[in-house]
N, C-alpha and C. Protein backbone atom coordinates (compact mmCIF):
# COMPACT_ATOMS: atom_id res chain seq x y z
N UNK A 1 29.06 -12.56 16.05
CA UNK A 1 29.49 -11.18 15.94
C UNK A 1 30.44 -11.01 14.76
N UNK A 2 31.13 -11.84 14.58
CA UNK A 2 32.03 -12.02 13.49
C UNK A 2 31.33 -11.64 12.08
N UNK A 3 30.26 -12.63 12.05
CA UNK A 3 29.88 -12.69 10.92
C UNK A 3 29.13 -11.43 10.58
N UNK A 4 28.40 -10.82 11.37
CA UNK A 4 27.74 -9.12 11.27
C UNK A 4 28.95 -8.31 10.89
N UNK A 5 30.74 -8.26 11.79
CA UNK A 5 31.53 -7.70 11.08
C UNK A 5 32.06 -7.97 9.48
N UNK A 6 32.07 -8.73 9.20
CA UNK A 6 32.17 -9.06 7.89
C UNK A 6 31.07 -8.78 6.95
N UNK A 7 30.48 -9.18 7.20
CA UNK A 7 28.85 -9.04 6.26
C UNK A 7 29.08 -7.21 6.51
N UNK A 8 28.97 -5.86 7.17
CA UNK A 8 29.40 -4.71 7.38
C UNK A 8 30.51 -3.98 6.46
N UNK A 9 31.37 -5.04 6.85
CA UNK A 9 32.61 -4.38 5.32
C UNK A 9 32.57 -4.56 4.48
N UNK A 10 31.94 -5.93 4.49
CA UNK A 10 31.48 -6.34 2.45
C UNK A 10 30.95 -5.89 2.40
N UNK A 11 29.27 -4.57 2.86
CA UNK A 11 28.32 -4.17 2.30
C UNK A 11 29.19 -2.74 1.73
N UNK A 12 29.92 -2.38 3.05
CA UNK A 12 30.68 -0.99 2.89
C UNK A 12 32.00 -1.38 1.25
N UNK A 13 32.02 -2.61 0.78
CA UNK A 13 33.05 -2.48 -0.31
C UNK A 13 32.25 -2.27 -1.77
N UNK A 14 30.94 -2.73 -1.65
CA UNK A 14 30.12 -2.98 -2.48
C UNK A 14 29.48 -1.59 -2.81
N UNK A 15 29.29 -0.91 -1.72
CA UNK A 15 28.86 0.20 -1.71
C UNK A 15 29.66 1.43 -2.72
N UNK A 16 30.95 1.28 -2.80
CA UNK A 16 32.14 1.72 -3.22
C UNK A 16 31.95 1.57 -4.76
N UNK A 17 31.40 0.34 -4.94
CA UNK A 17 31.57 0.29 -6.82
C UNK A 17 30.38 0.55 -7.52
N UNK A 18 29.46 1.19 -6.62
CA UNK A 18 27.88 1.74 -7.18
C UNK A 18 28.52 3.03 -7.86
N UNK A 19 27.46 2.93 -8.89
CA UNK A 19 27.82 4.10 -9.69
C UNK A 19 26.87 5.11 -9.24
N UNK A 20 26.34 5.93 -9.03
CA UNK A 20 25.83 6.85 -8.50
C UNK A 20 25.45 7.79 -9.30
N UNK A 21 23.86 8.20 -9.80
CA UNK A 21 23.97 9.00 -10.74
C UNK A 21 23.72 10.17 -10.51
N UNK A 22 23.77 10.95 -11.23
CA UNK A 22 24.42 12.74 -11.31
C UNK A 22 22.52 13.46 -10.78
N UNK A 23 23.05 14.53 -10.31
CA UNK A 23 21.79 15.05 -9.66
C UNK A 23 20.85 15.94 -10.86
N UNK A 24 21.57 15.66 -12.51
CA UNK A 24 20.99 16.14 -13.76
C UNK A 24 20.25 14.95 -13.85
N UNK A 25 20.62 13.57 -13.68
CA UNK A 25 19.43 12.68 -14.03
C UNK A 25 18.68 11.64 -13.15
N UNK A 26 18.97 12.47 -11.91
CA UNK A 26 17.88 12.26 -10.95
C UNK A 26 16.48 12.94 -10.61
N UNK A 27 16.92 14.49 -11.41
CA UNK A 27 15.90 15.28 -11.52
C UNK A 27 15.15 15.32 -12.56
N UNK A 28 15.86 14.91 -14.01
CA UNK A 28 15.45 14.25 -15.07
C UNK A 28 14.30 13.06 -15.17
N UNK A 29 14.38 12.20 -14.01
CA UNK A 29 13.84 10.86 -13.82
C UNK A 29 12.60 11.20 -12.81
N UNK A 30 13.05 11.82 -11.76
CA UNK A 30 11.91 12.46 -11.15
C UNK A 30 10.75 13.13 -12.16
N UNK A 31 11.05 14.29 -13.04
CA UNK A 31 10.06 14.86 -13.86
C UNK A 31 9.38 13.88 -14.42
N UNK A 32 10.06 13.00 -15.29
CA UNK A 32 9.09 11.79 -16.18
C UNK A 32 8.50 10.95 -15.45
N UNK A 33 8.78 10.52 -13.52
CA UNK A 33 7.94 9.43 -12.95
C UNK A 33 6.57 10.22 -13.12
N UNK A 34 7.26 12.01 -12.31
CA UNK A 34 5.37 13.03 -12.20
C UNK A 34 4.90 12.92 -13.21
N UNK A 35 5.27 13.47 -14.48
CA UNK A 35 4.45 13.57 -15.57
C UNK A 35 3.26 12.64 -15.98
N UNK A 36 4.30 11.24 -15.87
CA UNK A 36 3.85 9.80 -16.41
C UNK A 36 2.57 9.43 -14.99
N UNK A 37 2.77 9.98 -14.04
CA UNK A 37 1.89 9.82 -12.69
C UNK A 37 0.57 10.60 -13.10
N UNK A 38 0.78 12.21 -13.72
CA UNK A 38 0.00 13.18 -13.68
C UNK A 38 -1.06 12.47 -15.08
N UNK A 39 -0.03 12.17 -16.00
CA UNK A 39 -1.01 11.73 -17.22
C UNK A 39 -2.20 10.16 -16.59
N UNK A 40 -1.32 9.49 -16.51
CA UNK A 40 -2.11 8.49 -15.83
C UNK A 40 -3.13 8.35 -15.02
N UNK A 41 -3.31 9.54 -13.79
CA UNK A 41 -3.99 9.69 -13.10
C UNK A 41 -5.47 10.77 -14.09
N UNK A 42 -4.97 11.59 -14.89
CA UNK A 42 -5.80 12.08 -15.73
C UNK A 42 -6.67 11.01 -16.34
N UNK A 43 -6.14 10.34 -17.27
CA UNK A 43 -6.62 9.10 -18.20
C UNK A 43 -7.51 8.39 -16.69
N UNK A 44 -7.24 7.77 -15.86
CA UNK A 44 -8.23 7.20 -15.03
C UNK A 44 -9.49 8.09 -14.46
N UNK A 45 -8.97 8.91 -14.27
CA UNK A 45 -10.22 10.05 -13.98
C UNK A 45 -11.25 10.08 -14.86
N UNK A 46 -10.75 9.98 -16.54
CA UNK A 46 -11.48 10.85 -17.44
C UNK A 46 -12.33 8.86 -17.59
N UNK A 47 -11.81 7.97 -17.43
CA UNK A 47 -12.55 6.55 -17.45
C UNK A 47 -13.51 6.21 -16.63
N UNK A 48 -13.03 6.96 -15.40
CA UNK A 48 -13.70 6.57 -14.19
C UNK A 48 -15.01 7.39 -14.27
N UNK A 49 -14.62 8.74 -14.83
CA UNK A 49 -16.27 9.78 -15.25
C UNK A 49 -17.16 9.38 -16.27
N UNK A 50 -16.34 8.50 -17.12
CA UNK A 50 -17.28 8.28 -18.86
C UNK A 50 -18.00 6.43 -17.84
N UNK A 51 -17.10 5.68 -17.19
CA UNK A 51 -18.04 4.84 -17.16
C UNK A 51 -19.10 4.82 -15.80
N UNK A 52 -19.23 6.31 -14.91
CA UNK A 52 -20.09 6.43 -14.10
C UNK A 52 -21.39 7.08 -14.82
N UNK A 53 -20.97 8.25 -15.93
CA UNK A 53 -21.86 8.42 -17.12
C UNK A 53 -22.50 7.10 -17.11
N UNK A 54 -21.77 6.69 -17.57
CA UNK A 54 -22.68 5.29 -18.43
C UNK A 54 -23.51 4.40 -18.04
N UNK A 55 -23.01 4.14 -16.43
CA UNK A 55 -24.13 3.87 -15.65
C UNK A 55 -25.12 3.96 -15.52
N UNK A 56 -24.78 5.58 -14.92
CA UNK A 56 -26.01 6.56 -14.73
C UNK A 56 -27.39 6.11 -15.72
N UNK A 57 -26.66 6.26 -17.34
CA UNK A 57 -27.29 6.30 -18.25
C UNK A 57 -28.54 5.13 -18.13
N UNK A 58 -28.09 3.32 -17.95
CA UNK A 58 -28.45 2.71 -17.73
C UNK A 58 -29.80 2.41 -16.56
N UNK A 59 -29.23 2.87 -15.78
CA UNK A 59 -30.14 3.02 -14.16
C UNK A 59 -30.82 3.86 -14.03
């Protein structure tokens, strides 16, 4: 039990010296994960259509 109390306050001291960032560049970071999600998922789409084309073409 000891050791769960201790291991508890050290997490709670550690917790204390996180820097925490501002809700301007959390929303900042959010936009560029979507974007970078939205483009990506585009680009696979537009691969996934040219090489079912191409198939097609074949068969």
């Amino acid at each position: 039990m000891k050791k769960l109390i201790r291991y508890l306050k050290e997490s709670r001291l550690e917790l204390k010296k996180v820097v925490w960032p501002s809700r301007e560049e959390v929303l900042s970071s959010t936009k560029v994960v979507l974007i970078s999600t939205a483009i990506f998922a585009i680009v696979l789409g537009l691969v996934d259509f040219l090489l079912v084309k191409g198939v097609d073409l074949i068969f």
